[in-house]
Protein backbone atom coordinates (compact mmCIF):
# COMPACT_ATOMS: atom_id res chain seq x y z
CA UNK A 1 -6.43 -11.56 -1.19
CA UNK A 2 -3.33 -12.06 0.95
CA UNK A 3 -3.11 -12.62 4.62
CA UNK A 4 -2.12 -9.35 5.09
CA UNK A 5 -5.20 -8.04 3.37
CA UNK A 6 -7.29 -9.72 4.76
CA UNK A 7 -5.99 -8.88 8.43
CA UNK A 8 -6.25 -4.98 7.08
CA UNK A 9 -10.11 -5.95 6.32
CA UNK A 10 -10.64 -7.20 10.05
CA UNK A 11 -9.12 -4.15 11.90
CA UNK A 12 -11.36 -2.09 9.46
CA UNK A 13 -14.28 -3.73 10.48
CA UNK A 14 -12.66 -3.68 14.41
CA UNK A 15 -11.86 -0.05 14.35
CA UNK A 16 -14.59 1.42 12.85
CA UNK A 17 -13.07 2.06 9.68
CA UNK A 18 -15.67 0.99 7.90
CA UNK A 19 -19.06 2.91 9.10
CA UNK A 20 -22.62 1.41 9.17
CA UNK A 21 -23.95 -1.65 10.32
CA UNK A 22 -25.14 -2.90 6.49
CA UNK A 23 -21.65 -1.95 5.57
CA UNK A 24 -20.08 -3.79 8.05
CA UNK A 25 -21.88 -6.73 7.44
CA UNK A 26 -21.08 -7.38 4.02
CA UNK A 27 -17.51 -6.93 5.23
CA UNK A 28 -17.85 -9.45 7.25
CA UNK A 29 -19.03 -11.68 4.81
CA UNK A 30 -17.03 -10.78 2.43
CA UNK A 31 -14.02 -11.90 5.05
CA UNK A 32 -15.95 -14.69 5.64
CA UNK A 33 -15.46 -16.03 1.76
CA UNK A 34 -11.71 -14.67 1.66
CA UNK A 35 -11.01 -17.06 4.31
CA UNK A 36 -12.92 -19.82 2.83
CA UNK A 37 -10.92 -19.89 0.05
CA UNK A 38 -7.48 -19.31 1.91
CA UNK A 39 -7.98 -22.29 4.12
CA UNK A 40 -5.92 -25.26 3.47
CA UNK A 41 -8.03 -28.27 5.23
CA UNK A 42 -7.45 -32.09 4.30
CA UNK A 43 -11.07 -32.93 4.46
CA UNK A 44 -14.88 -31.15 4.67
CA UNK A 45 -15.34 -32.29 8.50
CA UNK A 46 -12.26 -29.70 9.38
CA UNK A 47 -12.94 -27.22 6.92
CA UNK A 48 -16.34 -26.84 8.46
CA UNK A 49 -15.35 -26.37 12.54
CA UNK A 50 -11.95 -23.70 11.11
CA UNK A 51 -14.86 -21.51 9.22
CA UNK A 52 -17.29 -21.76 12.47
CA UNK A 53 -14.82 -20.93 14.32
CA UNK A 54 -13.51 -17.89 12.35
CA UNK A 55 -17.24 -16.91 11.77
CA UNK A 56 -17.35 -16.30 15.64
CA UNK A 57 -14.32 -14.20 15.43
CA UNK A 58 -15.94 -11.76 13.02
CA UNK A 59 -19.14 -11.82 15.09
CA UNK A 60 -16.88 -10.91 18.35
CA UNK A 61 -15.45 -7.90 16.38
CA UNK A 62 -18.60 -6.18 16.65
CA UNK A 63 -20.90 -7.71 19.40
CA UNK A 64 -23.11 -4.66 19.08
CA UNK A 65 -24.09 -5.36 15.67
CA UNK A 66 -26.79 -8.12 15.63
CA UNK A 67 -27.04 -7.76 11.63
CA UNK A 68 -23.16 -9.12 11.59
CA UNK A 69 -23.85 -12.34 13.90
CA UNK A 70 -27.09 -13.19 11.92
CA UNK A 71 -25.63 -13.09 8.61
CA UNK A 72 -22.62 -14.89 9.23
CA UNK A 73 -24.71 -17.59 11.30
CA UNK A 74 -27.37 -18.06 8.25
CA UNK A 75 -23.94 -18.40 5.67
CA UNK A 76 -22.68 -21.03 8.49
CA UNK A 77 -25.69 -22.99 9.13
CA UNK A 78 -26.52 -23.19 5.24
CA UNK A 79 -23.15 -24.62 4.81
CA UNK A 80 -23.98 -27.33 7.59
CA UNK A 81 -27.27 -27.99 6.32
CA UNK A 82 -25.77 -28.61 2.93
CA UNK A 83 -22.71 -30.57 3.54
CA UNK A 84 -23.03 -34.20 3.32
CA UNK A 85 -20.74 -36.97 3.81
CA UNK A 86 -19.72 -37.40 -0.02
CA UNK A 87 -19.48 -33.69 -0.09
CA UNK A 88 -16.16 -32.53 -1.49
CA UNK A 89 -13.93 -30.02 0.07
CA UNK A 90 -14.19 -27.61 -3.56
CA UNK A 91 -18.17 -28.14 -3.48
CA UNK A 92 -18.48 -26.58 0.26
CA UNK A 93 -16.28 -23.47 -0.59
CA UNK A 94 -18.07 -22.99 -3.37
CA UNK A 95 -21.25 -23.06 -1.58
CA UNK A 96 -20.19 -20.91 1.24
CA UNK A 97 -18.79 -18.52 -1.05
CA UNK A 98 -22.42 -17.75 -2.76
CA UNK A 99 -23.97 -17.85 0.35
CA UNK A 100 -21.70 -15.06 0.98
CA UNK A 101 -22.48 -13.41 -1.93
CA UNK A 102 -26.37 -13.86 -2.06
CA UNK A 103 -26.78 -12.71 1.57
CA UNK A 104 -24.55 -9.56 0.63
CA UNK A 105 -27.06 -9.42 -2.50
CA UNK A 106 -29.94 -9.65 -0.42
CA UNK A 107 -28.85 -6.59 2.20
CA UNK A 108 -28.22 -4.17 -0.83
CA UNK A 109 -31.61 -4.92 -2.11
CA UNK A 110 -33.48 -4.62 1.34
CA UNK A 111 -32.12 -1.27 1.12
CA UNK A 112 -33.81 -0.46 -1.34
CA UNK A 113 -37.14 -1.82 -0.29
CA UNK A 114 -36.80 0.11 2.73
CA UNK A 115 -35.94 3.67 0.71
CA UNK A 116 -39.15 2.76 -0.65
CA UNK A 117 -41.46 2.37 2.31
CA UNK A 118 -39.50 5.50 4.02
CA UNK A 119 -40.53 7.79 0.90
CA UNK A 120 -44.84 7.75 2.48
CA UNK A 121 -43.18 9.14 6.16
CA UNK A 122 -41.10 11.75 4.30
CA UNK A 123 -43.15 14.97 3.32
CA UNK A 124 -41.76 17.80 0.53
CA UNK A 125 -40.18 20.47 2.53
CA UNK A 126 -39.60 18.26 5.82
CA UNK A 127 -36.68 19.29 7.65
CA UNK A 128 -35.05 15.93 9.09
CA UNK A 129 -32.36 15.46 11.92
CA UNK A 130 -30.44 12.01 11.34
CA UNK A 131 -27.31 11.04 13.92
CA UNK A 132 -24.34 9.61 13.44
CA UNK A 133 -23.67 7.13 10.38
CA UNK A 134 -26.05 5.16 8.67
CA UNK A 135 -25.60 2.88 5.48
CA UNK A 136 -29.44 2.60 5.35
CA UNK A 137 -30.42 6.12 6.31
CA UNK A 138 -27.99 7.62 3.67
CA UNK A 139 -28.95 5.29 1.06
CA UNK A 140 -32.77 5.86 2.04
CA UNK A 141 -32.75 9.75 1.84
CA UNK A 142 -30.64 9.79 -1.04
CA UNK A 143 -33.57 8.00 -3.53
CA UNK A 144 -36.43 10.31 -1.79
CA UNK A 145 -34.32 13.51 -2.71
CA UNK A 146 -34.60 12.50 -6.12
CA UNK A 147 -38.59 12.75 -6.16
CA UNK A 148 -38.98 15.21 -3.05
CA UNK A 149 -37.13 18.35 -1.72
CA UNK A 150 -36.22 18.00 2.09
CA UNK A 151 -33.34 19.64 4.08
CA UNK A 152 -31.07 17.59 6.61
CA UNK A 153 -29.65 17.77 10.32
CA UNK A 154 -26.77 16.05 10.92
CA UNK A 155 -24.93 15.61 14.22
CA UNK A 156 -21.40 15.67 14.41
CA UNK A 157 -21.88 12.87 16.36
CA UNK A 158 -18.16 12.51 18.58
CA UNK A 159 -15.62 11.37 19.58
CA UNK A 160 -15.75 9.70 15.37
CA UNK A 161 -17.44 12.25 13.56
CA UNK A 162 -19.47 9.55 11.93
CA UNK A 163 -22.19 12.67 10.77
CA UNK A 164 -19.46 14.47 9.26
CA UNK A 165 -19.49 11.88 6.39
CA UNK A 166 -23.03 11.43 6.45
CA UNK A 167 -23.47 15.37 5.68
CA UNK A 168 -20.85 14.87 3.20
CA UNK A 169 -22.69 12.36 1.12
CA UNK A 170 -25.59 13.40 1.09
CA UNK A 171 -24.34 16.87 -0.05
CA UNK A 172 -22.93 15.67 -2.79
CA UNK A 173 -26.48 14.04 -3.81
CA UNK A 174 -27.33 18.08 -4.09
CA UNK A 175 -29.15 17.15 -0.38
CA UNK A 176 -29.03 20.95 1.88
CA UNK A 177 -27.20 19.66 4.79
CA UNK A 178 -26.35 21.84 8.04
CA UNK A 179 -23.84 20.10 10.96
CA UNK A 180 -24.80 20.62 14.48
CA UNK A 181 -22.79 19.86 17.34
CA UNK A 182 -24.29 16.85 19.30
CA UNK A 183 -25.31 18.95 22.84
CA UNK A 184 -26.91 21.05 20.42
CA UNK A 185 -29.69 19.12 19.48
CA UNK A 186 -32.35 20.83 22.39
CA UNK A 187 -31.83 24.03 20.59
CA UNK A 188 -32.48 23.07 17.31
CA UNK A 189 -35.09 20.00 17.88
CA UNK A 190 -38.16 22.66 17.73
CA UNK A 191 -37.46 23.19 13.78
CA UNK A 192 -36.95 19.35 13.09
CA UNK A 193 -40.23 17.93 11.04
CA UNK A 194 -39.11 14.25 12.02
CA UNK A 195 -35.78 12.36 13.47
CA UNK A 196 -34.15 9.59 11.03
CA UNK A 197 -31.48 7.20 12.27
CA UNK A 198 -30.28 3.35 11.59
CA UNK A 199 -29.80 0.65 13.96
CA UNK A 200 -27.22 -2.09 14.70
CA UNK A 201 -29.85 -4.22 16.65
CA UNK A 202 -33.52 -4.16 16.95
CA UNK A 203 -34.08 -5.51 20.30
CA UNK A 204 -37.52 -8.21 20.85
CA UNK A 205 -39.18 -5.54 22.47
CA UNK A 206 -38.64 -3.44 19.58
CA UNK A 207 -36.21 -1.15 21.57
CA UNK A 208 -33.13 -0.36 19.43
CA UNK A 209 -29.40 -0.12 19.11
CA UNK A 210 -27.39 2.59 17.86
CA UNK A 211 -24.96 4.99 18.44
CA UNK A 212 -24.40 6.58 21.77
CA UNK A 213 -25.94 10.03 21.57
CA UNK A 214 -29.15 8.27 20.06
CA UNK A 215 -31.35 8.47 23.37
CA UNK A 216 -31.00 11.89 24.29
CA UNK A 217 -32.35 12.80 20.81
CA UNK A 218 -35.23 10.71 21.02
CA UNK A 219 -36.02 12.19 24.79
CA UNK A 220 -35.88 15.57 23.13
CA UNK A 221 -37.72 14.24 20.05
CA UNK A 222 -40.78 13.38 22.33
CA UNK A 223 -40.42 16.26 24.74
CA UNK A 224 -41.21 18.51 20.85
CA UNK A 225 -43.79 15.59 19.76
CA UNK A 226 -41.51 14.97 16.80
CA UNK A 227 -41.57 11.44 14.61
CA UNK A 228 -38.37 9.25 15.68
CA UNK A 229 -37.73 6.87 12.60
CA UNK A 230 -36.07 3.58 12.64
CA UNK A 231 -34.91 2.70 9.43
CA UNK A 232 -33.12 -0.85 9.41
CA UNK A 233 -32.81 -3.68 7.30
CA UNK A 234 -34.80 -7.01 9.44
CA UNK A 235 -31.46 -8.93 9.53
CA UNK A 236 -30.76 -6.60 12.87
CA UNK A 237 -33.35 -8.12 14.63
CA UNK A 238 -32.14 -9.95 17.85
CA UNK A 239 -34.47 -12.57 19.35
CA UNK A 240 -33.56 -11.45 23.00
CA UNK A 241 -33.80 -7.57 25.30
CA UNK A 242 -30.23 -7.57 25.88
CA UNK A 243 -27.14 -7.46 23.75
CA UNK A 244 -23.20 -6.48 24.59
CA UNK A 245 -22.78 -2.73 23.90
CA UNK A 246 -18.92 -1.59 22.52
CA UNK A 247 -17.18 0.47 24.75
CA UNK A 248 -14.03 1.74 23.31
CA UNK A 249 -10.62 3.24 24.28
CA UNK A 250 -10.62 6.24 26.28
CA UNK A 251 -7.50 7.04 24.41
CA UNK A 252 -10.06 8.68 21.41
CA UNK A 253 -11.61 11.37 23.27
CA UNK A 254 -8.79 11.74 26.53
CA UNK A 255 -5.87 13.82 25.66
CA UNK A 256 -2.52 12.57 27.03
CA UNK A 257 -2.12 15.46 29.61
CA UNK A 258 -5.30 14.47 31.08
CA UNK A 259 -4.38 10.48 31.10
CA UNK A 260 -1.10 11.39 32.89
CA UNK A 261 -2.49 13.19 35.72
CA UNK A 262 -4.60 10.33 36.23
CA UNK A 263 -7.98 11.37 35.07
CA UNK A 264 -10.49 8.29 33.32
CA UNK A 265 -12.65 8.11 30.72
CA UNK A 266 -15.66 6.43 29.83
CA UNK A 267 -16.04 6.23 26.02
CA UNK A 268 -19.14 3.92 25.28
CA UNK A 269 -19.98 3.39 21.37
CA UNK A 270 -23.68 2.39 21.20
CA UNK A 271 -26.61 2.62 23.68
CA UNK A 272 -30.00 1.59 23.83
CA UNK A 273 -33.00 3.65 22.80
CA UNK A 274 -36.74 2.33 24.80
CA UNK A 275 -39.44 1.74 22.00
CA UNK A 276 -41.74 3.99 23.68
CA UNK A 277 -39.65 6.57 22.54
CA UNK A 278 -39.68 5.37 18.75
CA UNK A 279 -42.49 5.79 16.46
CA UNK A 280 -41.85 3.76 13.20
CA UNK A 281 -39.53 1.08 12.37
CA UNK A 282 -39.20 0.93 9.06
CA UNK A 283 -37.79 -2.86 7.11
CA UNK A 284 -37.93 -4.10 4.20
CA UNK A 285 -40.76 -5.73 5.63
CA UNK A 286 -42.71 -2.08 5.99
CA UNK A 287 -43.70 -0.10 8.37
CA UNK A 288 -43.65 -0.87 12.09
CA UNK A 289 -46.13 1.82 13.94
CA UNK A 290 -44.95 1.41 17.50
């Protein structure tokens, strides 16, 4: 991959081009072992401080995303741990490369696992309201469909549309799938059998991150006594209560006209969701009961 590519691969990861935090880490690894293999270092010692450096530039493209900074800090400090002083420039590519590879291996099959423990929470004829776009949930509802019948709420989920393409996938798994608008969710809450949604971060105190919009659906979730599911692979979890949450341009939801006259915008990305509000978490691990 060229230069050029591999620039493309960054914004797409920046921008929100490519959606879910599972997907967005394996990107990021993925860039990670690009670069590896596109650096040009006279010796290990250098090779070593170029990739830690770049790995912090990934994790800095999405701070929100705890999964991102973990995985690239395991592929890092592997490569540390294994580098030696008769190590060889070719031998610690090589090695950082599969590290790459075997912690993108390890995220697909967590997804799995966590399909799997999701399937005993999800009941034939359920009618489930999911927000926004999730690798894990997608990927999770998907395999139960095949064994049990269950209909879908998606949010539109703005200023992106991220639900738009979560209704459209799992549609074309045959999954009944109806879009809501995202201030609609008080009106349609009362029919929901149990809430579904991802996270970029699972916070020490088992509160969560995920996209903005999140919190208001589990208020309403409790306010009906509904389930709110976590479903997340354990690589999000962040050892502290705090983490940076994206805020990005007002220029996606603020027409022109409006940003002439003078009028702001706040456009936040991700918020945080209490864990009072949250019933299960569900890993690869199992099930959390909170």
């Amino acid at each position: 991959m060229s230069s050029d590519e591999l620039h493309k691969l960054e914004d797409a990861i920046k921008n929100n081009v490519i959606k879910g935090a599972s997907g967005v880490t394996r990107a990021a690894l993925t860039a990670l072992k690009i670069k590896a293999h596109s650096l040009r270092m006279e010796n290990v010692e250098n090779f070593v401080m170029n990739i830690e450096e770049y790995g912090d530039y990934l994790c800095k493209l999405r701070p929100s995303m705890a999964c991102v900074r973990n995985a690239i800090m395991i592929a890092i400090g592997n490569l540390k741990r294994y580098v030696k002083a008769d190590t060889s420039l070719e031998d610690a590519v090589k090695f950082l490369s599969q590290e790459c590879d075997r912690l993108i291996d390890t995220s697909k099959k967590a997804l799995e696992s966590i399909a799997n423990n999701l399937h005993e929470l999800v009941n034939e004829g359920d009618t489930i309201l999911t927000h926004s776009y999730s690798t894990t949930v997608i990927n999770a509802l998907t395999k139960i469909h095949e064994r049990k019948r269950f209909s879908v709420v998606s949010t539109e989920s703005r200023p992106s549309f991220e639900g738009l393409e979560t209704a459209r996938l799992l549609a074309d798994k045959g999954v009944s799938v109806t879009v809501i608008i995202d201030a609609a969710i008080g009106m349609f809450m009362k029919n929901i059998d149990k809430v579904v949604i991802g996270a970029d971060a699972i916070l020490a105190d088992y509160s969560i991150v995920n996209k903005v919009g999140s919190f208001p659906i589990a208020l309403t979730a409790r306010e009906y006594d509904i389930p709110v599911i976590v479903v997340a692979e354990s690589l999000k979890k962040h050892e502290g209560t705090e983490i940076e949450l994206e805020e990005r341009e007002p220029s996606e939801l603020l027409p022109k006209d409006l940003a002439n006259k003078g009028v702001n915008a706040r456009n936040p990305f991700f918020e945080v969701v209490p864990s009072k509000y949250l019933s299960y978490i569900v890993t690869e691990g199992g099930i959390i009961k909170l």
